[in-house]
C-alpha atoms as a PDB file:
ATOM      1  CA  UNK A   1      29.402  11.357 -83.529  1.00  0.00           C
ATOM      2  CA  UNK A   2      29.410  10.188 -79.881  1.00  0.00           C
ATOM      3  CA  UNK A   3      30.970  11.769 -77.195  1.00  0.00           C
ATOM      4  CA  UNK A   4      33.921  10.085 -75.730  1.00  0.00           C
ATOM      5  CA  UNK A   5      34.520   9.961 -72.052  1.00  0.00           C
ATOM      6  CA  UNK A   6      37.014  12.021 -70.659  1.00  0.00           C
ATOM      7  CA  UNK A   7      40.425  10.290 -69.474  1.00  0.00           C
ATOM      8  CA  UNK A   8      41.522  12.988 -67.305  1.00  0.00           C
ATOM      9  CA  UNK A   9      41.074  11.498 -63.825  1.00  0.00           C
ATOM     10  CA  UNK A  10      43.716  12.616 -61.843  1.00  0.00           C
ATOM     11  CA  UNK A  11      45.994  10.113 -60.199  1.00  0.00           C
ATOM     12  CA  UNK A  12      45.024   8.954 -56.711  1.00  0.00           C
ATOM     13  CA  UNK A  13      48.472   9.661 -55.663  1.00  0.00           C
ATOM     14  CA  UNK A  14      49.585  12.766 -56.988  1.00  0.00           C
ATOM     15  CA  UNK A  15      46.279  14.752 -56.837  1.00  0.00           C
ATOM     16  CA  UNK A  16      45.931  13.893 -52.694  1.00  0.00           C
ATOM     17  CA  UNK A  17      47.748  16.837 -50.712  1.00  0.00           C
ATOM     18  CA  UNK A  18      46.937  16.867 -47.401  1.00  0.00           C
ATOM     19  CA  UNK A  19      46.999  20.216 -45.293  1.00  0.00           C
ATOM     20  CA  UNK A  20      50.037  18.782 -43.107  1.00  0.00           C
ATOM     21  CA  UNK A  21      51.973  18.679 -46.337  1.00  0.00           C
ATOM     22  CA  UNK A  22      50.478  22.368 -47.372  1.00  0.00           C
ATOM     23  CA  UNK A  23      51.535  23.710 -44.127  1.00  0.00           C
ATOM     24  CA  UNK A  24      55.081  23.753 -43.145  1.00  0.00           C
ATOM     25  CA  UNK A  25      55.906  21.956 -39.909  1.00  0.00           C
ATOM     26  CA  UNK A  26      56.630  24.561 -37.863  1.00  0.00           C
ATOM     27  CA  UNK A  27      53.359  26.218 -38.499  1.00  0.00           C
ATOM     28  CA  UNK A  28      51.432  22.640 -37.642  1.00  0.00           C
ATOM     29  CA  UNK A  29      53.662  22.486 -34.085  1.00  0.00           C
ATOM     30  CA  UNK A  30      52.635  26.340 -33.395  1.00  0.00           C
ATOM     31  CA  UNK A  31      48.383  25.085 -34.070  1.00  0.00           C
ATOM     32  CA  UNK A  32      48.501  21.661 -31.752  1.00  0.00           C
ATOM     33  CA  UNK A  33      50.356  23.360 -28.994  1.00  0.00           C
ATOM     34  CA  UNK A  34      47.434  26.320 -29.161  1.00  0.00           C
ATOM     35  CA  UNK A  35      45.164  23.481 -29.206  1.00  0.00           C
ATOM     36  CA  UNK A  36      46.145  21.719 -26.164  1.00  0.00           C
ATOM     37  CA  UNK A  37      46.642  25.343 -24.395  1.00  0.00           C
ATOM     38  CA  UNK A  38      43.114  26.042 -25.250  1.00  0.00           C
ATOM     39  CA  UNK A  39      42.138  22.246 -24.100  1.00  0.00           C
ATOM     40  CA  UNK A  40      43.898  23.018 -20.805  1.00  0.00           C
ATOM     41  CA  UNK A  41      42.166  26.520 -20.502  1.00  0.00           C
ATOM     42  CA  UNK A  42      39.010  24.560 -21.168  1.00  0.00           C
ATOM     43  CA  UNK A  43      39.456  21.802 -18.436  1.00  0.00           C
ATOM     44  CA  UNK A  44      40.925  24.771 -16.039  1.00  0.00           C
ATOM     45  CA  UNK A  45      37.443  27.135 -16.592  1.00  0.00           C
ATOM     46  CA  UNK A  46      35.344  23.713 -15.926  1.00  0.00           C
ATOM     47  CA  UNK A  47      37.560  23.329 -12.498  1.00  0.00           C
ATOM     48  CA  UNK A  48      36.660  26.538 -11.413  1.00  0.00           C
ATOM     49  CA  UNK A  49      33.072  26.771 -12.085  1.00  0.00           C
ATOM     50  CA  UNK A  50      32.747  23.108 -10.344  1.00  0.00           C
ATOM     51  CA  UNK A  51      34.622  24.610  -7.663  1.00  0.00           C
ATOM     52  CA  UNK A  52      32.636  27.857  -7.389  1.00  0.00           C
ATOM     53  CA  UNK A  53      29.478  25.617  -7.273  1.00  0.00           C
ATOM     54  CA  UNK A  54      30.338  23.478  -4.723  1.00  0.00           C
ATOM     55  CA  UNK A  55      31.393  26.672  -2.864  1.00  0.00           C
ATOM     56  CA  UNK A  56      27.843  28.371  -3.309  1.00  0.00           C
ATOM     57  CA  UNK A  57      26.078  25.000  -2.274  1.00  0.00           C
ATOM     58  CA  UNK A  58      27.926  24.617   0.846  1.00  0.00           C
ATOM     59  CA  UNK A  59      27.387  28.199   1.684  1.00  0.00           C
ATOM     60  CA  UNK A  60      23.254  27.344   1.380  1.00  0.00           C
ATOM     61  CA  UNK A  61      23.933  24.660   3.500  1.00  0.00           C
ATOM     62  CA  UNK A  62      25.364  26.570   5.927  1.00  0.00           C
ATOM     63  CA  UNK A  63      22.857  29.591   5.875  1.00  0.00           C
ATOM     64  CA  UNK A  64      19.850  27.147   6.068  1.00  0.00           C
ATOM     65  CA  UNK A  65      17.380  27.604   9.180  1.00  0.00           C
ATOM     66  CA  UNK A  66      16.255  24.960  11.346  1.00  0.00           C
ATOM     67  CA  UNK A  67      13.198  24.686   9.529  1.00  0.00           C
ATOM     68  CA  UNK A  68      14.512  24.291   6.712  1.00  0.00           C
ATOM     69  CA  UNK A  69      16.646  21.179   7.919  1.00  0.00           C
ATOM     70  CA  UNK A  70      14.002  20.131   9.984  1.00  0.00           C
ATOM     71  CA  UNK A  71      11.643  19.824   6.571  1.00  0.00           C
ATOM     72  CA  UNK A  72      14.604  18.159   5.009  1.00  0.00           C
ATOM     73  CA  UNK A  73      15.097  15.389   7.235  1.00  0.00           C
ATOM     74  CA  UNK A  74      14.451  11.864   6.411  1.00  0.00           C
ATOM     75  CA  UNK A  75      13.830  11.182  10.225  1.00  0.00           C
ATOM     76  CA  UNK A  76      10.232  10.718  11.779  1.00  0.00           C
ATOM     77  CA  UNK A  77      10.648  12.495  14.594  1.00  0.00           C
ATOM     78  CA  UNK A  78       6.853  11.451  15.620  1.00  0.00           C
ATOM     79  CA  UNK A  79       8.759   8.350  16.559  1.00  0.00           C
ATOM     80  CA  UNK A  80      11.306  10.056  19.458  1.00  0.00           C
ATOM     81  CA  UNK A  81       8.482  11.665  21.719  1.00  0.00           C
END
């Protein structure tokens, strides 16, 4: 006796349920607006820490000594005596 194949494949249509469709609306409103919050809370941290570091480097800047600049410079100053 042979084995016949099995006919129960769901329908394409009927077995598809997506999670909007699980979840009630409400619910999917609440989880996107905590998603953009946390987006914005994202962007708003990576503000900050650019600021902070822009802060710190300008502080170097201004704490540097003269030799310091003075090794930095691009200028020969060989050339001005």
């Amino acid at each position: 006796m042979k084995r016949q194949p099995s006919n129960h494949k769901p329908k394409k249509d009927e077995s598809i349920v997506t999670l909007g469709e699980m979840l009630n609306q409400d619910l999917m409103k609440q989880l996107k607006e905590k998603q953009r919050e946390l987006k914005a809370e994202e962007e708003r941290r990576q503000k900050e820490e650019e600021q902070r570091k822009r802060e710190e480097r300008r502080q170097r800047e201004k704490n540097k000594s003269f030799e310091e600049l003075l090794s930095e410079s691009n200028l020969n100053w060989k050339e001005f005596k």
